[in-house]
Protein backbone atom coordinates (compact mmCIF):
# COMPACT_ATOMS: atom_id res chain seq x y z
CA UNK A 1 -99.52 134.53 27.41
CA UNK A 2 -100.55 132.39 30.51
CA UNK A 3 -99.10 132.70 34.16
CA UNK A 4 -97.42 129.76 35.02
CA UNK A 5 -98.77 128.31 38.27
CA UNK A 6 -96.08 128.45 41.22
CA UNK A 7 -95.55 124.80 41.45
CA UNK A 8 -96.90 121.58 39.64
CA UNK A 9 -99.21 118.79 41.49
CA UNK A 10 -99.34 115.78 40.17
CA UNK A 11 -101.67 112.75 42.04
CA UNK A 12 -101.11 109.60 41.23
CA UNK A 13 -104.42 107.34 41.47
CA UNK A 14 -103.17 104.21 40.30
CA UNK A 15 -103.56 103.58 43.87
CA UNK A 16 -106.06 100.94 44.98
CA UNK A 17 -106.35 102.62 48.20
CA UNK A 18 -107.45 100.50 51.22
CA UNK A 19 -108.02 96.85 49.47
CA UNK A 20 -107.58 93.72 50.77
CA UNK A 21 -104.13 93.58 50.39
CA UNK A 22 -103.41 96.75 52.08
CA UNK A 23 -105.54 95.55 54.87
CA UNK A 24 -103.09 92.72 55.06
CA UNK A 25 -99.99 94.38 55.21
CA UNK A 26 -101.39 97.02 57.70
CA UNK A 27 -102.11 93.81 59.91
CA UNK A 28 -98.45 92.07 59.61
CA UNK A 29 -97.30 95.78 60.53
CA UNK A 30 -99.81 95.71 63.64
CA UNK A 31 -98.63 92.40 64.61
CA UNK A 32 -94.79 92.72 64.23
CA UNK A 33 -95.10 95.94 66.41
CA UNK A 34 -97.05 94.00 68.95
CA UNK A 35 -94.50 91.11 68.71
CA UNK A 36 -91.30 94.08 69.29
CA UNK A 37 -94.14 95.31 72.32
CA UNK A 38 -94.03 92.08 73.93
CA UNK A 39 -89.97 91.31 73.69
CA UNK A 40 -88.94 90.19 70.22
CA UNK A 41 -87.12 93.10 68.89
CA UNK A 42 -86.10 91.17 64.94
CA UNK A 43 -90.19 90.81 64.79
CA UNK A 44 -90.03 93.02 61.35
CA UNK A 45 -87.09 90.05 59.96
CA UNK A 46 -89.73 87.79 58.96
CA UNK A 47 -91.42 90.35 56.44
CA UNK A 48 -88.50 91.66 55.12
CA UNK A 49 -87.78 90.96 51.41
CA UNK A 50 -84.18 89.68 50.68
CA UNK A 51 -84.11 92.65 48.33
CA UNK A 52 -85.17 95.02 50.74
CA UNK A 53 -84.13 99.04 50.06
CA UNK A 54 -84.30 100.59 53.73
CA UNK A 55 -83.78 104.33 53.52
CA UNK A 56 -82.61 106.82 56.05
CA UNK A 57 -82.27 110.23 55.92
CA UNK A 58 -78.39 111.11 54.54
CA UNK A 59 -79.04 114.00 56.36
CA UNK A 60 -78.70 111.46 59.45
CA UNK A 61 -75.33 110.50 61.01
CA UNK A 62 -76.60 106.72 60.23
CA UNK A 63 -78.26 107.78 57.38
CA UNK A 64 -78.00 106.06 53.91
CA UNK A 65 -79.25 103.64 51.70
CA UNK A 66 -79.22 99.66 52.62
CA UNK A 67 -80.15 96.69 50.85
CA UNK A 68 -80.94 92.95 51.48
CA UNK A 69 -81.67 91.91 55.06
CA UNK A 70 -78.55 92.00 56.15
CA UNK A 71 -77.72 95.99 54.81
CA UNK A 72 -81.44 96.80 56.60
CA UNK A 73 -80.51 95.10 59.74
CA UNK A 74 -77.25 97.44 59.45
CA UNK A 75 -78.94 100.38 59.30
CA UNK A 76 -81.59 99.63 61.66
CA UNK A 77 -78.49 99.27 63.94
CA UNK A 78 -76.72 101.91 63.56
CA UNK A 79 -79.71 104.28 64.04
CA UNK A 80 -79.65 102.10 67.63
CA UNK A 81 -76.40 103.07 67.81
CA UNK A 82 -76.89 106.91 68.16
CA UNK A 83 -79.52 106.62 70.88
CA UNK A 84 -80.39 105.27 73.87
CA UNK A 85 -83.51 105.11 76.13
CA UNK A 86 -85.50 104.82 72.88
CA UNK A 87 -89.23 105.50 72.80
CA UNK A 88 -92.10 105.04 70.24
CA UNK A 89 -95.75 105.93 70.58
CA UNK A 90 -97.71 104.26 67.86
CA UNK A 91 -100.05 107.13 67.11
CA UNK A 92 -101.35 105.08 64.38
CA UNK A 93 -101.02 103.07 61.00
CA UNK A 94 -102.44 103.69 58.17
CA UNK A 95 -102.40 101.42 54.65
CA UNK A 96 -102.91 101.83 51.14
CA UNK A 97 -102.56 99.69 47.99
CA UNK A 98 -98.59 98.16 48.20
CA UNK A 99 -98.37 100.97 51.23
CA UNK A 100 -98.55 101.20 54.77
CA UNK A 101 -96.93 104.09 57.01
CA UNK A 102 -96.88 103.97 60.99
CA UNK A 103 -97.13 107.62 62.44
CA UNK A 104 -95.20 107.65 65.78
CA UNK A 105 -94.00 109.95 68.07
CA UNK A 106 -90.14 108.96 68.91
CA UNK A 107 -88.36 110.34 72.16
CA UNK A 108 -84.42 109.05 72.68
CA UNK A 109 -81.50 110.13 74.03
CA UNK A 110 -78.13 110.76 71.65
CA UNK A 111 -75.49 108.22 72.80
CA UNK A 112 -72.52 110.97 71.84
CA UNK A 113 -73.74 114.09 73.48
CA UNK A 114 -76.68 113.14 76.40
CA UNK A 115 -79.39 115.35 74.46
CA UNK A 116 -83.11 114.49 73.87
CA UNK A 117 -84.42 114.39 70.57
CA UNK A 118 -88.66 114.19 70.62
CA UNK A 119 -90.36 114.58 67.40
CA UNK A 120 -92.78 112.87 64.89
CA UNK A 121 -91.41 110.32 62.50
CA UNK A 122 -93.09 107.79 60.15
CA UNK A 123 -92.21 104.59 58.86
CA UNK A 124 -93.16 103.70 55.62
CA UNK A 125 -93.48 100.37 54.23
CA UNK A 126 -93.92 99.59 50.58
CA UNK A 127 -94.95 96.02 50.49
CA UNK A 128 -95.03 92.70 47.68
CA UNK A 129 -96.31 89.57 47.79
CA UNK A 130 -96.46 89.82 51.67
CA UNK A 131 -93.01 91.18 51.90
CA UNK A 132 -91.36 94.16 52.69
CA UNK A 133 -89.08 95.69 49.64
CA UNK A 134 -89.06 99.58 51.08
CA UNK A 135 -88.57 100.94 54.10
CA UNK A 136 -88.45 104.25 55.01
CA UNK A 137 -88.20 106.26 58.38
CA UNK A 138 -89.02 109.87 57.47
CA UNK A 139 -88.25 112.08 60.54
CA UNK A 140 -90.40 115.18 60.62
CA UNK A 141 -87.36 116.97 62.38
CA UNK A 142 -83.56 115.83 61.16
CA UNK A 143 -82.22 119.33 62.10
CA UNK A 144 -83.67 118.63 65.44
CA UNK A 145 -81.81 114.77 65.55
CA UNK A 146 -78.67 116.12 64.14
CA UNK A 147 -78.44 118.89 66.91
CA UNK A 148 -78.94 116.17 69.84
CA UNK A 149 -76.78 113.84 67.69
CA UNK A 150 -74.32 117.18 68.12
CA UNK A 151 -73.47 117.48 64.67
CA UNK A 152 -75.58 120.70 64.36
CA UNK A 153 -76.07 124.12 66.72
C-alpha cells in the first residue's frame, strides 16, 4: 500500500508565460492605471470586453459575480460605495500568457462604520484579443474588510 500525499499539485504549463501578447496587455494595464493617475477614473472601460465576468469576493458586502460592462461597472461601484478616501499603491504588475495581475497595497476608509481597512489586494486580468473578459480583485484580507465594513468582530 502507498501513503497518499496530503494534498495534490497540479501546474498547468500550457502557459506561454511572458510573450508578446502578455507584454501587451501588461502595457494597456500600465497605461489605463496611468490614465485613472492623471484624472480619468472609466480609463479600464475601453479594454473591457462586452462579455466581461468581474468577480468579487461573496465574502464582500459588494461582493458577487457581474457581467457585461455595464454589470462590471456595477460592481466596480458598489465596492466605491463601501469606502471612502480610497488609496492604491501599485507595487507592481506582472503578465503572463492571456494574464496579467497588479499587486497593490489598498488603504480606505468604510463609508458605514469610519474604520480603516489596509491590506494587499491584486487585480487580475485575464485578457483576449486585446480585451478584458475576467476580472478579479482578490483581497489578501476579506475578514479584515468585512470587520471595517462592520459586518464582522
Amino acid at each position: 500500500m502507498t501513503d497518499t500525499p496530503p494534498f495534490q499539485l497540479s501546474i498547468s504549463t500550457a502557459s506561454p508565460g511572458l510573450d508578446a501578447t502578455a507584454v501587451k496587455n501588461r502595457q494597456a494595464v500600465v497605461d489605463a492605471y496611468k490614465a485613472i493617475e492623471a484624472g480619468d477614473p472609466n480609463a479600464l472601460n475601453a479594454l473591457l470586453d462586452p462579455n466581461i465576468v468581474f468577480i468579487e469576493a461573496d465574502s464582500l458586502p459588494y461582493g458577487g459575480t457581474f457581467h457585461g460592462i455595464e454589470g462590471a461597472q456595477a460592481g466596480v461601484a458598489g465596492m466605491f460605495g463601501a469606502w471612502s478616501h480610497l488609496k492604491v499603491e501599485i507595487e507592481d504588475i506582472l503578465a503572463s500568457g492571456d494574464m496579467t495581475l497588479a499587486y497593490l497595497m489598498m488603504t480606505s476608509t468604510s463609508r458605514a462604520t469610519g474604520k480603516v481597512y489596509k491590506g494587499h489586494t491584486a487585480e487580475m486580468f485575464r485578457f483576449k484579443n486585446g480585451k478584458i473578459i475576467e476580472w478579479r480583485p482578490i483581497y489578501w484580507d476579506t475578514h479584515a474588510a468585512r470587520i471595517a465594513c462592520g459586518l464582522d468582530r
